[in-house]
C-alpha atoms as a PDB file:
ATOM      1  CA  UNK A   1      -6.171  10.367  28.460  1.00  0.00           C
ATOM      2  CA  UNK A   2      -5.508  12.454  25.265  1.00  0.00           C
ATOM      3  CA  UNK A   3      -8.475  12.813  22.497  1.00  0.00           C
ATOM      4  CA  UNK A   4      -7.159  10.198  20.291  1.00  0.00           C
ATOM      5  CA  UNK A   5      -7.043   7.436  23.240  1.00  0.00           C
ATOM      6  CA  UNK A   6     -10.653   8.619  23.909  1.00  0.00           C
ATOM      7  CA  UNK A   7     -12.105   8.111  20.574  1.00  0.00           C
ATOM      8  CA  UNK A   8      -9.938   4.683  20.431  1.00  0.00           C
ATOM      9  CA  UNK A   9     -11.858   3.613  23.866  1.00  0.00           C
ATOM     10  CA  UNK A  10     -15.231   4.872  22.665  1.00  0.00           C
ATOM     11  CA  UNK A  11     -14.918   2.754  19.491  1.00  0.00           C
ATOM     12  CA  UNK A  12     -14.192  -0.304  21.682  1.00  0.00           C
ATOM     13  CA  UNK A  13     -17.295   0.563  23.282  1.00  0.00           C
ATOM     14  CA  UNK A  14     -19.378   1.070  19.960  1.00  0.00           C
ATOM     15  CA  UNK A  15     -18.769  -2.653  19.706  1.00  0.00           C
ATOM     16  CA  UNK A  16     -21.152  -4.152  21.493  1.00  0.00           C
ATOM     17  CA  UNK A  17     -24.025  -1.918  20.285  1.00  0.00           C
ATOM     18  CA  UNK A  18     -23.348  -2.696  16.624  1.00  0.00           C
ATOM     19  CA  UNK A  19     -23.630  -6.220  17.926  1.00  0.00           C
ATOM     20  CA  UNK A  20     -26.764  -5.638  19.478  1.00  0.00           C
ATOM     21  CA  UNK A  21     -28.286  -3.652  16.567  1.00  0.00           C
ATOM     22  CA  UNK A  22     -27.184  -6.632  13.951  1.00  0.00           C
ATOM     23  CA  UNK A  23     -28.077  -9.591  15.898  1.00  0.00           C
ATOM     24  CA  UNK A  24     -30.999  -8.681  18.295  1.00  0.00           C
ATOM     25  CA  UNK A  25     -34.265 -10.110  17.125  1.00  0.00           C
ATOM     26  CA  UNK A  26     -36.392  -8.228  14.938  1.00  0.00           C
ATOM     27  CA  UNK A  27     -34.843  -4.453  16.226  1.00  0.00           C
ATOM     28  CA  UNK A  28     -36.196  -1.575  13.667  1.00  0.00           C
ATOM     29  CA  UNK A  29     -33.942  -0.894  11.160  1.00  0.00           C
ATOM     30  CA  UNK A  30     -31.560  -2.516  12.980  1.00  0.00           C
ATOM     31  CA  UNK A  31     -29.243  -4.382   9.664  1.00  0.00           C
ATOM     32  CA  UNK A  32     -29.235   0.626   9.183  1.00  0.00           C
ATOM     33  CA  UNK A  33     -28.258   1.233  12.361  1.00  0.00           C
ATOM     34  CA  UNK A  34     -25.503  -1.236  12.342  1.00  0.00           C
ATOM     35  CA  UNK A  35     -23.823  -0.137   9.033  1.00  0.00           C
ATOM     36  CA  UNK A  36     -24.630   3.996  10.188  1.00  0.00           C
ATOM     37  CA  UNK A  37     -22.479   2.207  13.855  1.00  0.00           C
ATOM     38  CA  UNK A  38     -19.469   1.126  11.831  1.00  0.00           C
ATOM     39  CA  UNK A  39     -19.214   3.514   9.317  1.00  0.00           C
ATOM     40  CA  UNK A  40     -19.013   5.838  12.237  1.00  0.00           C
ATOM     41  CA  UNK A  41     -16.518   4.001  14.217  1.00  0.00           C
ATOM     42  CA  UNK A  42     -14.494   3.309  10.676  1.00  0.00           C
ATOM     43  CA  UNK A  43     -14.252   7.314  10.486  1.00  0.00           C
ATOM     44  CA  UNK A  44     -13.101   7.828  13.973  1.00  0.00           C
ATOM     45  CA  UNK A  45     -10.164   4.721  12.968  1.00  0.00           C
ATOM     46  CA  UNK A  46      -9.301   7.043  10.545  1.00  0.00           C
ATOM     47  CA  UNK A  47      -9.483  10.379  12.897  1.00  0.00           C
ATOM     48  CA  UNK A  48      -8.153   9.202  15.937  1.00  0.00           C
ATOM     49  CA  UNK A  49      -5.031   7.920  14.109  1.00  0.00           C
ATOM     50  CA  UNK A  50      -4.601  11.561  12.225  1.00  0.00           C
ATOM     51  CA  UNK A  51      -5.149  13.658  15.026  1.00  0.00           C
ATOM     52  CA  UNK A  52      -2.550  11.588  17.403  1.00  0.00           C
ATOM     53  CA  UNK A  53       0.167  12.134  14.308  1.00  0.00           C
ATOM     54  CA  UNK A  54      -0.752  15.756  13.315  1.00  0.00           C
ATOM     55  CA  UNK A  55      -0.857  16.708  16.968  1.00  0.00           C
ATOM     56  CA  UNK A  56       1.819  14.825  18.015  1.00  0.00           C
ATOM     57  CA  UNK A  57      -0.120  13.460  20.748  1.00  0.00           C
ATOM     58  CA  UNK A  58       0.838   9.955  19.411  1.00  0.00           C
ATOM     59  CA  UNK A  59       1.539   7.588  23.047  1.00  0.00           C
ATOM     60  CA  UNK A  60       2.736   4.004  23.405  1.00  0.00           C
ATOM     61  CA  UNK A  61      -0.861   3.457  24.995  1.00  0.00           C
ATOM     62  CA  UNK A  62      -2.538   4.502  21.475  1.00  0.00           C
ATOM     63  CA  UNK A  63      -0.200   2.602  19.853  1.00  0.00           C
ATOM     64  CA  UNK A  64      -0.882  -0.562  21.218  1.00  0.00           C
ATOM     65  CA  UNK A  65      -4.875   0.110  21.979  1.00  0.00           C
ATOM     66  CA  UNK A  66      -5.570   1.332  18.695  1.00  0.00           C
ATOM     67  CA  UNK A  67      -5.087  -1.617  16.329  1.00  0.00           C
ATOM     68  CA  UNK A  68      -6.560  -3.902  19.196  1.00  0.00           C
ATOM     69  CA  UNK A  69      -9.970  -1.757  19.009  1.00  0.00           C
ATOM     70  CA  UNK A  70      -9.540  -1.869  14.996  1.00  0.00           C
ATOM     71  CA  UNK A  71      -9.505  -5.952  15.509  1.00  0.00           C
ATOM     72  CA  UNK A  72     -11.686  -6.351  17.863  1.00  0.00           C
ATOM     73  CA  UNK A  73     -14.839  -4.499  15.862  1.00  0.00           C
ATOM     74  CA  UNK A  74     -14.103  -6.326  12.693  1.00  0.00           C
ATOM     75  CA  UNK A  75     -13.690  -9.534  14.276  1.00  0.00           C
ATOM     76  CA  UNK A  76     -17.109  -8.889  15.565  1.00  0.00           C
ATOM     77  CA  UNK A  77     -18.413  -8.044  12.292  1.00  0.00           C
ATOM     78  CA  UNK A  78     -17.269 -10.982  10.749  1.00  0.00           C
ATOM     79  CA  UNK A  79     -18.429 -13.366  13.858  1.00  0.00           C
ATOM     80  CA  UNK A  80     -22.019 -11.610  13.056  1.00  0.00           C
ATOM     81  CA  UNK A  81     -21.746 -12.842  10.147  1.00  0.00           C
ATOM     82  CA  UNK A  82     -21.565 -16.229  10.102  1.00  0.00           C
ATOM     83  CA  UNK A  83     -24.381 -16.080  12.509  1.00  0.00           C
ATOM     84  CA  UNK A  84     -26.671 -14.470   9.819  1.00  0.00           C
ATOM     85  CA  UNK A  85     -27.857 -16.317   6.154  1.00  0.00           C
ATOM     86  CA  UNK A  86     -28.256 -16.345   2.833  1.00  0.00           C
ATOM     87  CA  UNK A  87     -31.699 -17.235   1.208  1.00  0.00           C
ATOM     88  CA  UNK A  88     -30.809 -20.442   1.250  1.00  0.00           C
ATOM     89  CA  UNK A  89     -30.025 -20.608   5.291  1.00  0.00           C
ATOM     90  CA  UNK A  90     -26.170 -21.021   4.719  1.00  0.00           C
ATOM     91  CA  UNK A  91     -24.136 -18.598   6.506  1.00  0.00           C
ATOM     92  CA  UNK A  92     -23.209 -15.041   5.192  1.00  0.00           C
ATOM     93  CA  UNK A  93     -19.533 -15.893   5.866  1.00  0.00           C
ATOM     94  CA  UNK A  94     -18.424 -18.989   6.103  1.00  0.00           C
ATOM     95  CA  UNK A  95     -16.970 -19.965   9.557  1.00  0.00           C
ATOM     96  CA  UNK A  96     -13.637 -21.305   8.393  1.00  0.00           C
ATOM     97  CA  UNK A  97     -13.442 -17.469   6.711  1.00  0.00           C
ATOM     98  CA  UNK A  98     -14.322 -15.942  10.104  1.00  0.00           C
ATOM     99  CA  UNK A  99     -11.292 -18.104  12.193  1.00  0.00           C
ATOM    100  CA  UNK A 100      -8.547 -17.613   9.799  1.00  0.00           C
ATOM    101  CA  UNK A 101      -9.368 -13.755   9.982  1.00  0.00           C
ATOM    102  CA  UNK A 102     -10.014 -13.851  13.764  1.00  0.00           C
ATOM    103  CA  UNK A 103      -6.775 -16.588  14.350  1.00  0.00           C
ATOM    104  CA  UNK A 104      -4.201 -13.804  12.504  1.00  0.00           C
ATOM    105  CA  UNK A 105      -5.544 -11.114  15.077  1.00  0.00           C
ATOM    106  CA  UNK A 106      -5.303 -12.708  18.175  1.00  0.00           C
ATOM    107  CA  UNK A 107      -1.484 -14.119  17.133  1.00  0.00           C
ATOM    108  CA  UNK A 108      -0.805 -10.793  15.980  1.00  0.00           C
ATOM    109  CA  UNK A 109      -1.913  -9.240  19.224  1.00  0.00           C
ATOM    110  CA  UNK A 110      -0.182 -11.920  21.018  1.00  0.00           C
ATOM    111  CA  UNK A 111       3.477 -10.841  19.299  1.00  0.00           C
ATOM    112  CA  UNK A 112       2.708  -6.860  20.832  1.00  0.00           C
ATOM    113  CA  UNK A 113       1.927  -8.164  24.149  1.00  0.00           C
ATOM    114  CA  UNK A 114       5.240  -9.944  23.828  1.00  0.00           C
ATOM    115  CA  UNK A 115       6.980  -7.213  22.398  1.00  0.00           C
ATOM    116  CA  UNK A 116       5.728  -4.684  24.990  1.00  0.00           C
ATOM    117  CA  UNK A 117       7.199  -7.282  27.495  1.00  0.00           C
ATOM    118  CA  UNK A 118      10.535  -6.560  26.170  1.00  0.00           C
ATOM    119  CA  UNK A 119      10.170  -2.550  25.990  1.00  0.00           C
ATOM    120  CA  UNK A 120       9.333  -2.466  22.744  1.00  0.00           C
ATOM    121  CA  UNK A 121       6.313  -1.345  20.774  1.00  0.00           C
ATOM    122  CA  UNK A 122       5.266  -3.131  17.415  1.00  0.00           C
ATOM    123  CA  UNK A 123       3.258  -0.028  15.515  1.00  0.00           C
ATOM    124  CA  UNK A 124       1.303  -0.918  12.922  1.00  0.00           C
ATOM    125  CA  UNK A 125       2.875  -0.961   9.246  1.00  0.00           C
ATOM    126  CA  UNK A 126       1.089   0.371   6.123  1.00  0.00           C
ATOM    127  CA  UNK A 127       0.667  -3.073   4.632  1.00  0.00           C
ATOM    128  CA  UNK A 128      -1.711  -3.806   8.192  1.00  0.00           C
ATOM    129  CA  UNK A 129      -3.275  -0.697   8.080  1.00  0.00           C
ATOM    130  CA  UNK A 130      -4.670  -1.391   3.869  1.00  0.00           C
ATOM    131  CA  UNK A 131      -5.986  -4.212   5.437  1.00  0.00           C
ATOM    132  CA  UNK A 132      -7.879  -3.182   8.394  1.00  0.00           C
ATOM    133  CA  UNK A 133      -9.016  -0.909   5.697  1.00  0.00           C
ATOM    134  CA  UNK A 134      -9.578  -3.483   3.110  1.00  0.00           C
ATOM    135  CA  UNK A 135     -11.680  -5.193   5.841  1.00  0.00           C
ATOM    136  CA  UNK A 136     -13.599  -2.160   6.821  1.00  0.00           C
ATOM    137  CA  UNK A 137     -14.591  -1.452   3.416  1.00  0.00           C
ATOM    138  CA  UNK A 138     -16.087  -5.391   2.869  1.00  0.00           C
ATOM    139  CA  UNK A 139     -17.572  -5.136   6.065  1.00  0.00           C
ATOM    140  CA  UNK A 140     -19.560  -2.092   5.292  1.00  0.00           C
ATOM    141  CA  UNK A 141     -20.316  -3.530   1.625  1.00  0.00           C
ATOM    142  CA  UNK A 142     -21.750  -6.422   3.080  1.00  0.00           C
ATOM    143  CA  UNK A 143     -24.072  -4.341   5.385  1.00  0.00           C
ATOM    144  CA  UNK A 144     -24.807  -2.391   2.735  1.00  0.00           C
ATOM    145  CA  UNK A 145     -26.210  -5.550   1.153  1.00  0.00           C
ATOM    146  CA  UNK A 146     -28.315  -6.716   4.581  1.00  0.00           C
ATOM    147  CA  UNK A 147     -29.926  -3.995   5.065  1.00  0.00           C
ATOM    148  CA  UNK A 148     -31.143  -3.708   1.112  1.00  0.00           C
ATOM    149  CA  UNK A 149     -32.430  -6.804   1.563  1.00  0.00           C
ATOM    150  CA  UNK A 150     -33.824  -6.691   4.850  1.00  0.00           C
ATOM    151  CA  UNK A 151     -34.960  -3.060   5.216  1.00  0.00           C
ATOM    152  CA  UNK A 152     -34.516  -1.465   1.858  1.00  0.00           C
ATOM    153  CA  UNK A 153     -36.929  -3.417   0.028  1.00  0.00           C
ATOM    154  CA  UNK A 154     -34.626  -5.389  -2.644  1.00  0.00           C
ATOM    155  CA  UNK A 155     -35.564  -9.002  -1.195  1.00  0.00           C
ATOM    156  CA  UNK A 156     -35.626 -10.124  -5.378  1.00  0.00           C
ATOM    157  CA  UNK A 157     -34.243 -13.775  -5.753  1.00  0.00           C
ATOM    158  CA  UNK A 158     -31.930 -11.732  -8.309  1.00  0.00           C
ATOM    159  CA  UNK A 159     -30.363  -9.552  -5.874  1.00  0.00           C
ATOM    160  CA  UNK A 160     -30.126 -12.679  -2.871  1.00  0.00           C
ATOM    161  CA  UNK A 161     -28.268 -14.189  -4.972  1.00  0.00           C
ATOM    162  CA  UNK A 162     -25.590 -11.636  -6.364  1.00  0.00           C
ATOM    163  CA  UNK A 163     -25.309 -10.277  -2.789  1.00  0.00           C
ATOM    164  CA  UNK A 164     -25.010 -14.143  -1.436  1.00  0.00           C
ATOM    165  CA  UNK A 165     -22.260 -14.761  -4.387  1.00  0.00           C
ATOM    166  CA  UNK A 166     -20.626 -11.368  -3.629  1.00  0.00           C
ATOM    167  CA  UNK A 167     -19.981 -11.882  -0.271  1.00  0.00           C
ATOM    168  CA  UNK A 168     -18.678 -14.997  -0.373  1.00  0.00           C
ATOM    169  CA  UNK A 169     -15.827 -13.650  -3.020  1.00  0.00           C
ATOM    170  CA  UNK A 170     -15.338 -10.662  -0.569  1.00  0.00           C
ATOM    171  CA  UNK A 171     -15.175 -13.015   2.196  1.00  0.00           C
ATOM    172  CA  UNK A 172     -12.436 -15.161   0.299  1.00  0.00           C
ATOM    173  CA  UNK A 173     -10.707 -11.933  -0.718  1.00  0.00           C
ATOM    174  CA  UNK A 174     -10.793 -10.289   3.066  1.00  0.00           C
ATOM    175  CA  UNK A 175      -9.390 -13.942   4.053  1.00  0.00           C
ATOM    176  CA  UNK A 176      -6.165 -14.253   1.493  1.00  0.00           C
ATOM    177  CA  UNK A 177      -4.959 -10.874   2.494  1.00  0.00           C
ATOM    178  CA  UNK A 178      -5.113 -11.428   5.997  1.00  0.00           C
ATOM    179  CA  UNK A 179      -2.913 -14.212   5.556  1.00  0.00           C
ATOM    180  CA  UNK A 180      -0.284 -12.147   3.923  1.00  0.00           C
ATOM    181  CA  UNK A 181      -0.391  -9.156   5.755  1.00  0.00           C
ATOM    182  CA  UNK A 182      -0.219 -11.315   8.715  1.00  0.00           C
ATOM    183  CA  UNK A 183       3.000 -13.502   7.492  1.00  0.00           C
ATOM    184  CA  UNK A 184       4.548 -10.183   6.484  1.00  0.00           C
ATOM    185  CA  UNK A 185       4.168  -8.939   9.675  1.00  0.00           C
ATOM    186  CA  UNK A 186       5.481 -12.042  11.758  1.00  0.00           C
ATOM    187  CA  UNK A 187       8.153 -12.337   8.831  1.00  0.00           C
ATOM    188  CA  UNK A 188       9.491  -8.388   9.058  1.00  0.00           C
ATOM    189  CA  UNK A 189       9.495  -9.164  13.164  1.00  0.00           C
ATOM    190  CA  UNK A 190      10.986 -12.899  12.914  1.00  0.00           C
ATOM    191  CA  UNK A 191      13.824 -11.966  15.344  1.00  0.00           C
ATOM    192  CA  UNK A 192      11.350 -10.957  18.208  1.00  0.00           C
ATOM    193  CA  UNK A 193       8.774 -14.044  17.669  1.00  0.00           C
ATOM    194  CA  UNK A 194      12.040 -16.843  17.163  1.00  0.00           C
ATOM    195  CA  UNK A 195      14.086 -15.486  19.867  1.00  0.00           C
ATOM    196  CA  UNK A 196      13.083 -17.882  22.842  1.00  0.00           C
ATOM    197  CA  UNK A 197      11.906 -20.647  20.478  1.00  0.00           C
END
């Protein structure tokens, strides 16, 4: 397995512990140590996918791992999120918000198993890859926001509610490009997805 594969695997596995550091009960600092996790594993997105191209190390396995390790940490992130509240004890992100954004990854993911069935590899297009990135960035501004107001000190009513109002907007935002970036996908590989229909 080449270096890029490795860091995509090793993201996968960063998962779980930004999970744990988000969710767990009470850990210390643990609303830091989740947004110092996924800022890391955002930069190694970034690496991995640079190295494979400038080395030419780029493989079919990469190609289809990568984007699934990209959707499987920010679905997380966003799942977390529901799970944790506002001042007011509604959720961070509103459910419906979280299954639209996980729904579009897992039928995405679904059209590359089924084009990999018929030899062919879907790679991800620049209009996917601005929003993974569009994602990452709300993502991290979001946990920027918990752990300001959990760990940082500004618990103000002020600040809850500009961060609640903020990340609901970001949440709506993250939601309508999903949508499209998703439809543009299935629409630019319409052929594949309607040929056994």
């Amino acid at each position: 397995m080449n270096l890029p594969n490795r860091l995509t695997v090793w993201r996968m596995g960063l998962t779980p512990v930004f999970v744990a550091a988000l969710l767990l009960p009470n850990p210390p600092w643990g609303k830091t140590v989740a947004l110092a996790i996924f800022i890391i594993a955002s930069i190694t997105d970034w690496y991995d996918g640079w190295l494979a191209r400038s080395r030419k190390l780029e493989t079919a396995f990469g190609a289809l791992l990568d984007p699934v390790a990209d959707k499987i940490l920010t679905c997380a992130a966003f799942i977390c999120f529901v799970e944790l509240r506002d001042q007011n004890g509604n959720a961070l992100i509103q459910a419906w918000m979280a299954l639209v954004i996980v729904s579009r990854d897992i039928l995405i993911t679904g059209l590359r198993l089924v084009a990999r069935e018929r030899g062919a590899v879907l790679q991800a297009e620049k209009f996917g890859k601005h929003k993974t990135a569009s994602q990452m960035i709300v993502i991290i501004l979001i946990l920027v926001g918990l752990a300001a107001r959990d760990e940082w000190g500004f618990n103000s009513a002020q600040f809850n509610a500009v961060f609640c109002t903020t990340a609901f907007w970001l949440g709506l935002a993250t939601v309508v490009l999903t949508v499209w970036s998703g439809w543009n996908f299935f629409w630019k590989n319409r052929e594949l997805v309607l040929r056994d229909a």
